[in-house]
PDB file of N, CA and C in Angstrom:
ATOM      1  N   UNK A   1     170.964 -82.203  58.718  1.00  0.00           N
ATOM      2  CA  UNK A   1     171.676 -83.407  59.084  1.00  0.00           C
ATOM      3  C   UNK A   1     171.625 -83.633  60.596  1.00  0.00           C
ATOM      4  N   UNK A   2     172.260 -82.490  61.127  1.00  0.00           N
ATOM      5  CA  UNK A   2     171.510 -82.489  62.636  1.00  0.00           C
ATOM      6  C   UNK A   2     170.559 -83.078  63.260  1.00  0.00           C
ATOM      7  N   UNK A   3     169.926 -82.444  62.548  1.00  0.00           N
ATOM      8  CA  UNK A   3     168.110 -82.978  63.051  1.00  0.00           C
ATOM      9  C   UNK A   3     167.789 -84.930  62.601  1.00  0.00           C
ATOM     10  N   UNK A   4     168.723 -85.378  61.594  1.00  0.00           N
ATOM     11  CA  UNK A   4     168.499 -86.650  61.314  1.00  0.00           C
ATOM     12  C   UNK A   4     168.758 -87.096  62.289  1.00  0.00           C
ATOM     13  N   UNK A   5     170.204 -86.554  63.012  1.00  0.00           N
ATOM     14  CA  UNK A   5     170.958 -87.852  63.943  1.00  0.00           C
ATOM     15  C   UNK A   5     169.725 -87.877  65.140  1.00  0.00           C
ATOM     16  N   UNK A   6     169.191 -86.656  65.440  1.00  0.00           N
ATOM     17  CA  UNK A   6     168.362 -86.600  66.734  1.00  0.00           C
ATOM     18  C   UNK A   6     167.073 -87.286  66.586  1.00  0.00           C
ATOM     19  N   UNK A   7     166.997 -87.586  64.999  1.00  0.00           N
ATOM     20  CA  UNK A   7     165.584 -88.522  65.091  1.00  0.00           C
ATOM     21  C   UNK A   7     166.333 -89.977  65.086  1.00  0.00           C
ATOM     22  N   UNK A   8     167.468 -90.195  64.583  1.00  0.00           N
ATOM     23  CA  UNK A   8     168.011 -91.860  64.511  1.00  0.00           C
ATOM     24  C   UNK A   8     167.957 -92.122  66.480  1.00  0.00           C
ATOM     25  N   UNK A   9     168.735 -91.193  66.961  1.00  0.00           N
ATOM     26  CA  UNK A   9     168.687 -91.437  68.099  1.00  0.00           C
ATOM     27  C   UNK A   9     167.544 -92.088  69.030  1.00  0.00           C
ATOM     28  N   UNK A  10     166.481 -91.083  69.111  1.00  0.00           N
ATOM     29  CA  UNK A  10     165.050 -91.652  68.656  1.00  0.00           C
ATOM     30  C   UNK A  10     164.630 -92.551  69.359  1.00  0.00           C
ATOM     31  N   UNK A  11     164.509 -92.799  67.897  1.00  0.00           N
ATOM     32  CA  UNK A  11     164.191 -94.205  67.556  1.00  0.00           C
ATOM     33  C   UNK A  11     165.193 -95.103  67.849  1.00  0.00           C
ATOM     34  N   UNK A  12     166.452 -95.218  67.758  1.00  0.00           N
ATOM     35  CA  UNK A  12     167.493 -96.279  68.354  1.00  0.00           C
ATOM     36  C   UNK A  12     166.629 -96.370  70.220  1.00  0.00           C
ATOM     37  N   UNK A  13     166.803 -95.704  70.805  1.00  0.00           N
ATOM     38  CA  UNK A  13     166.021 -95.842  72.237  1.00  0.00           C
ATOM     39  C   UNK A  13     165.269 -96.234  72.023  1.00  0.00           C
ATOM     40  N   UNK A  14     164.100 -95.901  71.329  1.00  0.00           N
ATOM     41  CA  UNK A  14     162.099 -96.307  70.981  1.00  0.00           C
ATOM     42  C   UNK A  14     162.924 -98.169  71.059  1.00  0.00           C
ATOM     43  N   UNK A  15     163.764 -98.375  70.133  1.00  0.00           N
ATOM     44  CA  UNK A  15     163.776 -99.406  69.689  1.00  0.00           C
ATOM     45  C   UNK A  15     164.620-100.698  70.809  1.00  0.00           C
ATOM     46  N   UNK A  16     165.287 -99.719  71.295  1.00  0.00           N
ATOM     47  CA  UNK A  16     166.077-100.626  72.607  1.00  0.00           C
ATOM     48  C   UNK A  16     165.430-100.497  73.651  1.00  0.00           C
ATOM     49  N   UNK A  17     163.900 -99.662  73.858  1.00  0.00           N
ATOM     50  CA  UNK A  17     163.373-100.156  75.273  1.00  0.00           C
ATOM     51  C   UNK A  17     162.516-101.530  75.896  1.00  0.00           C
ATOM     52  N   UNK A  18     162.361-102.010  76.576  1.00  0.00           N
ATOM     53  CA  UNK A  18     162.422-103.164  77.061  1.00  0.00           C
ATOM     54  C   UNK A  18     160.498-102.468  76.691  1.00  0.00           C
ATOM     55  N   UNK A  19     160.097-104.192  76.475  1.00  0.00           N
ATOM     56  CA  UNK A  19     158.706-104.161  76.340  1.00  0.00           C
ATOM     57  C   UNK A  19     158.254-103.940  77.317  1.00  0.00           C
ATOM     58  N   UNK A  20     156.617-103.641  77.421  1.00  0.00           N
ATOM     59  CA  UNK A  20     156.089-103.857  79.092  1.00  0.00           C
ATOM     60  C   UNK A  20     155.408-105.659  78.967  1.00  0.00           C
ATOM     61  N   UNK A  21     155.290-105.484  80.169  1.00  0.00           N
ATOM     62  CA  UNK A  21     155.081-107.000  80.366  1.00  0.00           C
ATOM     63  C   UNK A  21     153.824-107.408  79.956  1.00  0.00           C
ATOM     64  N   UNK A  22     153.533-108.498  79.410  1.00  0.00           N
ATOM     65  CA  UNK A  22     152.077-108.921  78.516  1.00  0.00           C
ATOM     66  C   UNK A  22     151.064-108.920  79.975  1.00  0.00           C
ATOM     67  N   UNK A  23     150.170-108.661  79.648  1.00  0.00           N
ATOM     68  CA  UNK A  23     148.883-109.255  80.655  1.00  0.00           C
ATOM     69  C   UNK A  23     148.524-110.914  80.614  1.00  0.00           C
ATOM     70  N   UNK A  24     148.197-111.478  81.580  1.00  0.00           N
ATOM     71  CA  UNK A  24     148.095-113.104  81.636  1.00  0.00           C
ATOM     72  C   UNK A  24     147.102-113.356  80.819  1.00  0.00           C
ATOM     73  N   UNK A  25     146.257-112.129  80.068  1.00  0.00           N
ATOM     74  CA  UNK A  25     145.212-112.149  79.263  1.00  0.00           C
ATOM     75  C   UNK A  25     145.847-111.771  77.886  1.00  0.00           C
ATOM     76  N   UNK A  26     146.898-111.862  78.221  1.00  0.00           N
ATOM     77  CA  UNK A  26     147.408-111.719  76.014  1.00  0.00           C
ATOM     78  C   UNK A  26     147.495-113.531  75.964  1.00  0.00           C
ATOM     79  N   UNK A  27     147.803-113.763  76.338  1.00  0.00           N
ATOM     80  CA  UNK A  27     147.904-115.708  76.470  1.00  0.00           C
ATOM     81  C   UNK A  27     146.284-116.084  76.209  1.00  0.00           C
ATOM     82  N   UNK A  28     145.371-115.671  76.151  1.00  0.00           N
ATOM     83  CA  UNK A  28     144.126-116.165  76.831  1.00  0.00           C
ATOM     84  C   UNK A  28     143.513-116.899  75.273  1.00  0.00           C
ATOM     85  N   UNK A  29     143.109-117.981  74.881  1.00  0.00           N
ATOM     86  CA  UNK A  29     142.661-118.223  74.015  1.00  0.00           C
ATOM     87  C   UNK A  29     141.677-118.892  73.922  1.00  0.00           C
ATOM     88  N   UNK A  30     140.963-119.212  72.699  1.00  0.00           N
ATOM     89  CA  UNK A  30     138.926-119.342  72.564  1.00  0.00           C
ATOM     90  C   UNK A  30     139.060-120.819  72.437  1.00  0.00           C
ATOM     91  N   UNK A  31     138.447-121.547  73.716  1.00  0.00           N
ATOM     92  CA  UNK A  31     137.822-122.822  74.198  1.00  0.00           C
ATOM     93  C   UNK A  31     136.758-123.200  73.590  1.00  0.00           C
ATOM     94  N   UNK A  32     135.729-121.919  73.236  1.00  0.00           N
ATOM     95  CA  UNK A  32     134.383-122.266  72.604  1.00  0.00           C
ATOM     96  C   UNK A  32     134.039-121.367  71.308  1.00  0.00           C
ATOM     97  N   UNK A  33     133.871-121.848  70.324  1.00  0.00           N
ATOM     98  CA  UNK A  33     133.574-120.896  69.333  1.00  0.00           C
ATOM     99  C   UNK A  33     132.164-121.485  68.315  1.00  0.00           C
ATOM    100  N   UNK A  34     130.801-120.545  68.806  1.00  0.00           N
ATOM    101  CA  UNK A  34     130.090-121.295  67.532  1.00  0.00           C
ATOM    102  C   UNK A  34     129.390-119.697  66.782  1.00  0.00           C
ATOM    103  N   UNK A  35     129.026-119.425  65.862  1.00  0.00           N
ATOM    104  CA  UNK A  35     128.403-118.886  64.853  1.00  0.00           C
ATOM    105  C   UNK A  35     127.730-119.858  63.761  1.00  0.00           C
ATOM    106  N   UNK A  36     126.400-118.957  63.874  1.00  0.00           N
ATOM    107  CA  UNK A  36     125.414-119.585  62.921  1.00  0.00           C
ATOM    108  C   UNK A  36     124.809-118.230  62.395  1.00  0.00           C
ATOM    109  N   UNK A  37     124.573-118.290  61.043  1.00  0.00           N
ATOM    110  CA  UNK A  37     123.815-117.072  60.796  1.00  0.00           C
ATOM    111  C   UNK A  37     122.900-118.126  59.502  1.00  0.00           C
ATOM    112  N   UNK A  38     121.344-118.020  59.992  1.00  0.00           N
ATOM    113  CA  UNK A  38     120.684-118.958  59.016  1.00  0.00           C
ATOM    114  C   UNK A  38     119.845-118.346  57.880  1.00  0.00           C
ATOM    115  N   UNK A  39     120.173-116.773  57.820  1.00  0.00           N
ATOM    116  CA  UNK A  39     119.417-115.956  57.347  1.00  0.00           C
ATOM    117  C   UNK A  39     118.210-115.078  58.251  1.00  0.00           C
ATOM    118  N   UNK A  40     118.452-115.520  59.547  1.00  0.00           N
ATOM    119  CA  UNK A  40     117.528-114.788  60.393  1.00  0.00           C
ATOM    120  C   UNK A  40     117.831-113.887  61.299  1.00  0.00           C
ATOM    121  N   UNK A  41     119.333-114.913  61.543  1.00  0.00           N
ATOM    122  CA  UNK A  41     119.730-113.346  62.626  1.00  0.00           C
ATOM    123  C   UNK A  41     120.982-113.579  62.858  1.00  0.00           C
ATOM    124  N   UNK A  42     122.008-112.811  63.430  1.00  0.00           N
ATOM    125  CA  UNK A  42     123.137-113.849  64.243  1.00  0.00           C
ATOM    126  C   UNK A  42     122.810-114.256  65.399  1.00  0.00           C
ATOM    127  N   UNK A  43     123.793-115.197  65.798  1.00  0.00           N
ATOM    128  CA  UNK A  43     123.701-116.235  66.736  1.00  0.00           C
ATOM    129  C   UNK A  43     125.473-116.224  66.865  1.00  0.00           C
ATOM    130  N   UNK A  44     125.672-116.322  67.795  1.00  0.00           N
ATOM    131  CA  UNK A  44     127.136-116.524  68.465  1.00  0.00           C
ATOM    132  C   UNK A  44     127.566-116.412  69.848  1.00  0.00           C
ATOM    133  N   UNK A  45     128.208-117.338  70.311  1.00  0.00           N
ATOM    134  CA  UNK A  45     128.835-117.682  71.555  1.00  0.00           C
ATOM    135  C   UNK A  45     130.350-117.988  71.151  1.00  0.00           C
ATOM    136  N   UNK A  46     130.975-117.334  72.307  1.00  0.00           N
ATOM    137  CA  UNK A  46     131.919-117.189  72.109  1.00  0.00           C
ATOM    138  C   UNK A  46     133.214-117.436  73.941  1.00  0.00           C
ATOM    139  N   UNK A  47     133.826-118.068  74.364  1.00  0.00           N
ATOM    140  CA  UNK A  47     134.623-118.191  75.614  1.00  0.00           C
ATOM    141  C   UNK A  47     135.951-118.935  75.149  1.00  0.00           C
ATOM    142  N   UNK A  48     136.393-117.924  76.280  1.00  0.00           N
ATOM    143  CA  UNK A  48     137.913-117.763  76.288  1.00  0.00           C
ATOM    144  C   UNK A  48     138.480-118.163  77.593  1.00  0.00           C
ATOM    145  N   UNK A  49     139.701-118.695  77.560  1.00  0.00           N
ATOM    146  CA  UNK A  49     140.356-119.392  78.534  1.00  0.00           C
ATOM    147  C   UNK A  49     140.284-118.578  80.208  1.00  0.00           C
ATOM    148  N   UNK A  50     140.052-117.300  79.347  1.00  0.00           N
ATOM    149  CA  UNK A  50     140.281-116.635  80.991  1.00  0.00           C
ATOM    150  C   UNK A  50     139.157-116.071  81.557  1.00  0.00           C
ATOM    151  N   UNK A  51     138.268-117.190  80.605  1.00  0.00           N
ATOM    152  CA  UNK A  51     136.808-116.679  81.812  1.00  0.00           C
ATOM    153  C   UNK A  51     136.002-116.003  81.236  1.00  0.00           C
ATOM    154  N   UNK A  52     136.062-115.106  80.087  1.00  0.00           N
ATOM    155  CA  UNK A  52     135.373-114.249  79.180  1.00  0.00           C
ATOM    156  C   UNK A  52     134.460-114.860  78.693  1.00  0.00           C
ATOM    157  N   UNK A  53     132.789-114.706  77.995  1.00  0.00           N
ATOM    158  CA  UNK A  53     131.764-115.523  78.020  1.00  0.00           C
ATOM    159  C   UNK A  53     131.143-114.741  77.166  1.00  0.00           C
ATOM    160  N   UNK A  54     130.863-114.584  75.499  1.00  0.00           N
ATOM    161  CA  UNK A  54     130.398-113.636  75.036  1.00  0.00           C
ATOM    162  C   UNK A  54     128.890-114.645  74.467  1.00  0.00           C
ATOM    163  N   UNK A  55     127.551-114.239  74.725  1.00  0.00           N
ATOM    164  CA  UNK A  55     126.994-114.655  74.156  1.00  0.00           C
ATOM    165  C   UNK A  55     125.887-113.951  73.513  1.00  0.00           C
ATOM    166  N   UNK A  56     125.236-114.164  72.218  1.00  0.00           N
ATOM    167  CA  UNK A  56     124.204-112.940  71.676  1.00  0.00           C
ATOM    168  C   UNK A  56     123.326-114.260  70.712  1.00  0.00           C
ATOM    169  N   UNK A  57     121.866-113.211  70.396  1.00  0.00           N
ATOM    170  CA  UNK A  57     120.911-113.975  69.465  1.00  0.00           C
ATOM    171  C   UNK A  57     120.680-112.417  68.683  1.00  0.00           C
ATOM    172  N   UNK A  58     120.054-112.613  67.300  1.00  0.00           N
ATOM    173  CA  UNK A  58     119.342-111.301  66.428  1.00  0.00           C
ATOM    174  C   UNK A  58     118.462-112.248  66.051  1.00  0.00           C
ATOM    175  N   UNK A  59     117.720-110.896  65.387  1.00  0.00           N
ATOM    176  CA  UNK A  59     116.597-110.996  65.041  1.00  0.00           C
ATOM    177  C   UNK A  59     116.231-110.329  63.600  1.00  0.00           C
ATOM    178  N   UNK A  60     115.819-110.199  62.679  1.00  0.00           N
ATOM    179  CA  UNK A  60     114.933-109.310  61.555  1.00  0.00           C
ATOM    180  C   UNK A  60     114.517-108.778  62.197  1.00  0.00           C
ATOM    181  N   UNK A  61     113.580-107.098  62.322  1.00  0.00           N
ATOM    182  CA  UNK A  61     112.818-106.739  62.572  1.00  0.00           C
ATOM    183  C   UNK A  61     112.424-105.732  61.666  1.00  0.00           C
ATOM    184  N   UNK A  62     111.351-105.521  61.615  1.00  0.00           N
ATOM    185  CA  UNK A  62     110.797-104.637  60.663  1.00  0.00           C
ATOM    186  C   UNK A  62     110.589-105.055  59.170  1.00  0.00           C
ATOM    187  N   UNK A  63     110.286-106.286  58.931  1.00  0.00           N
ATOM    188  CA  UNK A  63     111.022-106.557  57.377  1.00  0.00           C
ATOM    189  C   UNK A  63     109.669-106.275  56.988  1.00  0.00           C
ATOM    190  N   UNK A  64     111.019-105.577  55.497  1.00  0.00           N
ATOM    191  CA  UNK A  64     109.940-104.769  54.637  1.00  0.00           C
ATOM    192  C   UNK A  64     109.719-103.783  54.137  1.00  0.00           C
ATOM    193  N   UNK A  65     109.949-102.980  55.522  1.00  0.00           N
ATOM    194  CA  UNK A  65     109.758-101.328  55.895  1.00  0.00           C
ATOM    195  C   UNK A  65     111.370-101.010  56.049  1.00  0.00           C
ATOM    196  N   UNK A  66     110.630 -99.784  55.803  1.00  0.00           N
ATOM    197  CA  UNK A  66     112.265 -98.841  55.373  1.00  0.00           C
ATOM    198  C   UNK A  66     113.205 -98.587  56.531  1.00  0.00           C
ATOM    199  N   UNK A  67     112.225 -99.331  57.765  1.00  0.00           N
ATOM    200  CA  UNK A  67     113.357 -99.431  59.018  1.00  0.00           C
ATOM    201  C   UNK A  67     113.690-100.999  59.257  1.00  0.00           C
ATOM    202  N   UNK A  68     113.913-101.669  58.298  1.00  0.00           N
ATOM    203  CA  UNK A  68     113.975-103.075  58.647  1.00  0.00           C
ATOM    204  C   UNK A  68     115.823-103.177  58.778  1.00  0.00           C
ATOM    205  N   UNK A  69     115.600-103.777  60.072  1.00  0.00           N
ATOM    206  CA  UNK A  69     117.431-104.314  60.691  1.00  0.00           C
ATOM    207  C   UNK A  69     117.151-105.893  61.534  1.00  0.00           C
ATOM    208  N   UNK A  70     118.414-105.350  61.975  1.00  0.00           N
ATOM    209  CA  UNK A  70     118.611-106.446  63.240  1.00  0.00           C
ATOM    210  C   UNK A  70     118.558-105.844  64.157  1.00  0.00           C
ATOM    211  N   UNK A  71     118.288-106.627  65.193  1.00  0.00           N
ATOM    212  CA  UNK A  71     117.660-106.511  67.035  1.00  0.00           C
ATOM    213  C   UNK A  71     118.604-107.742  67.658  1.00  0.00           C
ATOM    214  N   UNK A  72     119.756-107.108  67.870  1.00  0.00           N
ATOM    215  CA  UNK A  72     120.693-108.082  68.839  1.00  0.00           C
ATOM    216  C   UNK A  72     120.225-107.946  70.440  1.00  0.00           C
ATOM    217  N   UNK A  73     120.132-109.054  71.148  1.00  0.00           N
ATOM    218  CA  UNK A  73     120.326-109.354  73.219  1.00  0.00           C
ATOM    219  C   UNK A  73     121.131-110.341  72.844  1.00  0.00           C
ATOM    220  N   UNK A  74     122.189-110.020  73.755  1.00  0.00           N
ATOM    221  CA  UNK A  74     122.923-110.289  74.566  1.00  0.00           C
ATOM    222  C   UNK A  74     123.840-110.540  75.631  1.00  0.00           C
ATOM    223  N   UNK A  75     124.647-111.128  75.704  1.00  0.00           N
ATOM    224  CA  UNK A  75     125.207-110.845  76.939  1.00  0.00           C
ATOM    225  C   UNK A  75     127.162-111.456  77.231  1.00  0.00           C
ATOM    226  N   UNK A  76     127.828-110.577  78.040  1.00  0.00           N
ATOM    227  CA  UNK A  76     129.141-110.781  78.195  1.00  0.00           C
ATOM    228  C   UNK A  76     129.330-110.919  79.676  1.00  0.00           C
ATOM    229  N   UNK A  77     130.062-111.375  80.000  1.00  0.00           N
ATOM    230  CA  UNK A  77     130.769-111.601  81.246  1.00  0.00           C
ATOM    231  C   UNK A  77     132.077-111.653  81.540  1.00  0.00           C
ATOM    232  N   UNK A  78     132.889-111.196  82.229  1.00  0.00           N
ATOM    233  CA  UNK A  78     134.338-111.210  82.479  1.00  0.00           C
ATOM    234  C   UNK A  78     134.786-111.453  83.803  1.00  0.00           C
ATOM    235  N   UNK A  79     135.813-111.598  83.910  1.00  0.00           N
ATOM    236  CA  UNK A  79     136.503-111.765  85.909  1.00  0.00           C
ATOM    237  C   UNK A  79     137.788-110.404  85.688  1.00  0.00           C
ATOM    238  N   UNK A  80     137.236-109.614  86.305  1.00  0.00           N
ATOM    239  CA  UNK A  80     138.153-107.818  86.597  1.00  0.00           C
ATOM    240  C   UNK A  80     139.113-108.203  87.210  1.00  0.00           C
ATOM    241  N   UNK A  81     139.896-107.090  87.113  1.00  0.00           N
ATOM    242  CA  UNK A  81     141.284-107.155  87.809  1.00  0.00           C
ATOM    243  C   UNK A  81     140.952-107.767  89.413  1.00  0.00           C
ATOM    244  N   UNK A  82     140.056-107.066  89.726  1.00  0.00           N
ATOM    245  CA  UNK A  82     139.967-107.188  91.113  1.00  0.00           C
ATOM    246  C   UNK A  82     139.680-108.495  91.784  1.00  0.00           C
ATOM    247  N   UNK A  83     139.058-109.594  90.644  1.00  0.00           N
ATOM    248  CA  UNK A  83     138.549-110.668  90.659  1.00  0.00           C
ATOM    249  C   UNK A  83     137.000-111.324  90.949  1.00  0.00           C
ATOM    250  N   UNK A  84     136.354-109.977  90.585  1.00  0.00           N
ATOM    251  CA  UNK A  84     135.172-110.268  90.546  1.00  0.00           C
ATOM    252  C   UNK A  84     134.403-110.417  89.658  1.00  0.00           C
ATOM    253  N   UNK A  85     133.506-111.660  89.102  1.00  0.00           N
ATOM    254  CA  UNK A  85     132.996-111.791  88.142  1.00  0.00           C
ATOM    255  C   UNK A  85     131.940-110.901  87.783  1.00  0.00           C
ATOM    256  N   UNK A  86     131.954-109.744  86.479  1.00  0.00           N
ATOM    257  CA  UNK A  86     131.238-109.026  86.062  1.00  0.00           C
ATOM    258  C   UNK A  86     129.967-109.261  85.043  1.00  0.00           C
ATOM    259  N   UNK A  87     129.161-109.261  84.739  1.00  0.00           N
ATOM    260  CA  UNK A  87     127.707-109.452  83.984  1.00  0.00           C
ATOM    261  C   UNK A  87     127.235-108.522  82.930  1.00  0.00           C
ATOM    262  N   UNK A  88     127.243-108.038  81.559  1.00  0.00           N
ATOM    263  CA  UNK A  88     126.964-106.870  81.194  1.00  0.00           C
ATOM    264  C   UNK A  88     126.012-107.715  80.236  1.00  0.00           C
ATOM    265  N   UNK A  89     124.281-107.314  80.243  1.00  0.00           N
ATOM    266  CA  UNK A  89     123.648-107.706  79.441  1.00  0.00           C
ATOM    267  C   UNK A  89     123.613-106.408  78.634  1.00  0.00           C
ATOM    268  N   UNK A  90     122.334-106.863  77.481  1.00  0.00           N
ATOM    269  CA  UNK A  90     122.363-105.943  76.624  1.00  0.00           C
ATOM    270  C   UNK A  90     121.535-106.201  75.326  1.00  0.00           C
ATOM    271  N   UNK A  91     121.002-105.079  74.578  1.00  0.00           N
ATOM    272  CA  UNK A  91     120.188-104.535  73.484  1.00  0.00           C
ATOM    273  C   UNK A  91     121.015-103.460  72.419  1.00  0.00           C
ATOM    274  N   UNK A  92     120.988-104.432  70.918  1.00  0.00           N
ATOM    275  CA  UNK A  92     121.639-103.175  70.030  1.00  0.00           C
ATOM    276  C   UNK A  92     120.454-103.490  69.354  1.00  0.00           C
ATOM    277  N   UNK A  93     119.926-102.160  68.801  1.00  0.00           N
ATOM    278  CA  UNK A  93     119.081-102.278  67.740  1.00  0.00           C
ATOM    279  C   UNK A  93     119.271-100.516  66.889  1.00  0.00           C
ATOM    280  N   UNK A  94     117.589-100.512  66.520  1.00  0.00           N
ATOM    281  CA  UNK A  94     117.928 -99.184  65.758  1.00  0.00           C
ATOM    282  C   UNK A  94     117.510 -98.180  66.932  1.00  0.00           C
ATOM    283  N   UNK A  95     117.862 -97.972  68.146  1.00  0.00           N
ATOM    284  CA  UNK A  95     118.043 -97.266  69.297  1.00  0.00           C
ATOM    285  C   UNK A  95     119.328 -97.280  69.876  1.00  0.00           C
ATOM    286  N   UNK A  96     120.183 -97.616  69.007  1.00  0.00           N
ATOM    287  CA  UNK A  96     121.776 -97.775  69.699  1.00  0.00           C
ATOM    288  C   UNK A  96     121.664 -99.177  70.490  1.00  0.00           C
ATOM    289  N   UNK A  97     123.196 -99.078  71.557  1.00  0.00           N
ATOM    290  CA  UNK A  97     123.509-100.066  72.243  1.00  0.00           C
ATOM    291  C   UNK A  97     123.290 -99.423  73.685  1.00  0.00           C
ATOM    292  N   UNK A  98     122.652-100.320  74.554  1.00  0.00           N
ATOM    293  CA  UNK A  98     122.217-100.259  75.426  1.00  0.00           C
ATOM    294  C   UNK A  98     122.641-101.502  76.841  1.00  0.00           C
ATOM    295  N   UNK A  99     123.771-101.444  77.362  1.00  0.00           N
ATOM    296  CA  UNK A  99     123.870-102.204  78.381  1.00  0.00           C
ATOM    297  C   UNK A  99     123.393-101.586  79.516  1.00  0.00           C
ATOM    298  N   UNK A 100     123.516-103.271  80.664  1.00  0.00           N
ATOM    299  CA  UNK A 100     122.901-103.228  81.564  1.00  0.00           C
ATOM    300  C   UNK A 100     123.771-103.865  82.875  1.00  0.00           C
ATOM    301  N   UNK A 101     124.361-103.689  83.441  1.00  0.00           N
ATOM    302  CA  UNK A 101     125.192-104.592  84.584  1.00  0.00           C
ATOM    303  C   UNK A 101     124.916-104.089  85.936  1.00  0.00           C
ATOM    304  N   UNK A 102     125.381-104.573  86.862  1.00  0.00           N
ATOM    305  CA  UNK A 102     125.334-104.126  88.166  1.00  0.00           C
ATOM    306  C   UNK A 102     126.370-102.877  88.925  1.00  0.00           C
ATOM    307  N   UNK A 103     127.391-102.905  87.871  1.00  0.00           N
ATOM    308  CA  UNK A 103     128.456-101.961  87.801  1.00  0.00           C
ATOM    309  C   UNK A 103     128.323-101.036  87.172  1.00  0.00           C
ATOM    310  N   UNK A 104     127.441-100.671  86.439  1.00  0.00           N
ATOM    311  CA  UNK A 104     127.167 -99.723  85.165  1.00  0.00           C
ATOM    312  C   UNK A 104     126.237 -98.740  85.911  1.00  0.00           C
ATOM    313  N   UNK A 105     126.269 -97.619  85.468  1.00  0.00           N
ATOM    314  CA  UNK A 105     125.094 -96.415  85.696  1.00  0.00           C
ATOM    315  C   UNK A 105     124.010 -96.783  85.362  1.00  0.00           C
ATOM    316  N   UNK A 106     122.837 -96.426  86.018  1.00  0.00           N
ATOM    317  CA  UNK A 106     121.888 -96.407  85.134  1.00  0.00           C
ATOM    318  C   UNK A 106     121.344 -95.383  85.133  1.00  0.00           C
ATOM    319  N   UNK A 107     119.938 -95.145  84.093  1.00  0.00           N
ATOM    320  CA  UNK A 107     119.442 -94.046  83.543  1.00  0.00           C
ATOM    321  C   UNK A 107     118.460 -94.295  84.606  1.00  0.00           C
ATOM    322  N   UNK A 108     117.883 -93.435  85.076  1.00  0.00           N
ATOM    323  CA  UNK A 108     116.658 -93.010  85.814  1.00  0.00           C
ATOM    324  C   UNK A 108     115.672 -92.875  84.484  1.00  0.00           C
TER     325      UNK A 108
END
């Protein structure tokens, strides 16, 4: 019984602490929305109020063969805390995902 009150307790606190404050990016909502998938590949663009810019094309590849997928490029963009607009292109296929930005490591 003990041990109940010390979990009601708890949770009575869990439950009376003050939220943290939203980011100006929980507000942020989609200005642009298109998807097409025509049987060939996806296709989608995607932007959001706060600047976010998602855009990609696929492809078939391999059809046929026992490695046949999709071959996504694309590309995202964002504005960082700091306020600088960021660039992350990019390749998913059957080699994983592979970005590319100016901020990012690269592989030698």
């Amino acid at each position: 019984m003990k041990s109940f009150i010390v979990l009601a307790l708890f949770v009575a606190a869990a439950v009376a602490a003050p939220a943290a404050p939203l980011s100006p990016d929980a507000a942020a909502e989609i200005v642009e929305f298109d998807n097409d998938n025509i049987g060939v590949g996806p296709m989608a663009i995607v932007r959001t109020s706060n600047g976010i810019l998602s855009e990609e094309d696929g492809q078939l590849v391999d059809v046929g063969s026992e490695d046949e997928g999709i071959s996504v490029r694309g590309q995202f963009s964002y504005v960082g805390p700091d306020g600088v607009n960021y660039l992350v292109e990019y390749v998913a296929d059957k080699n994983g995902f592979r970005p590319v930005g100016k901020h990012l490591p690269q592989n030698a």
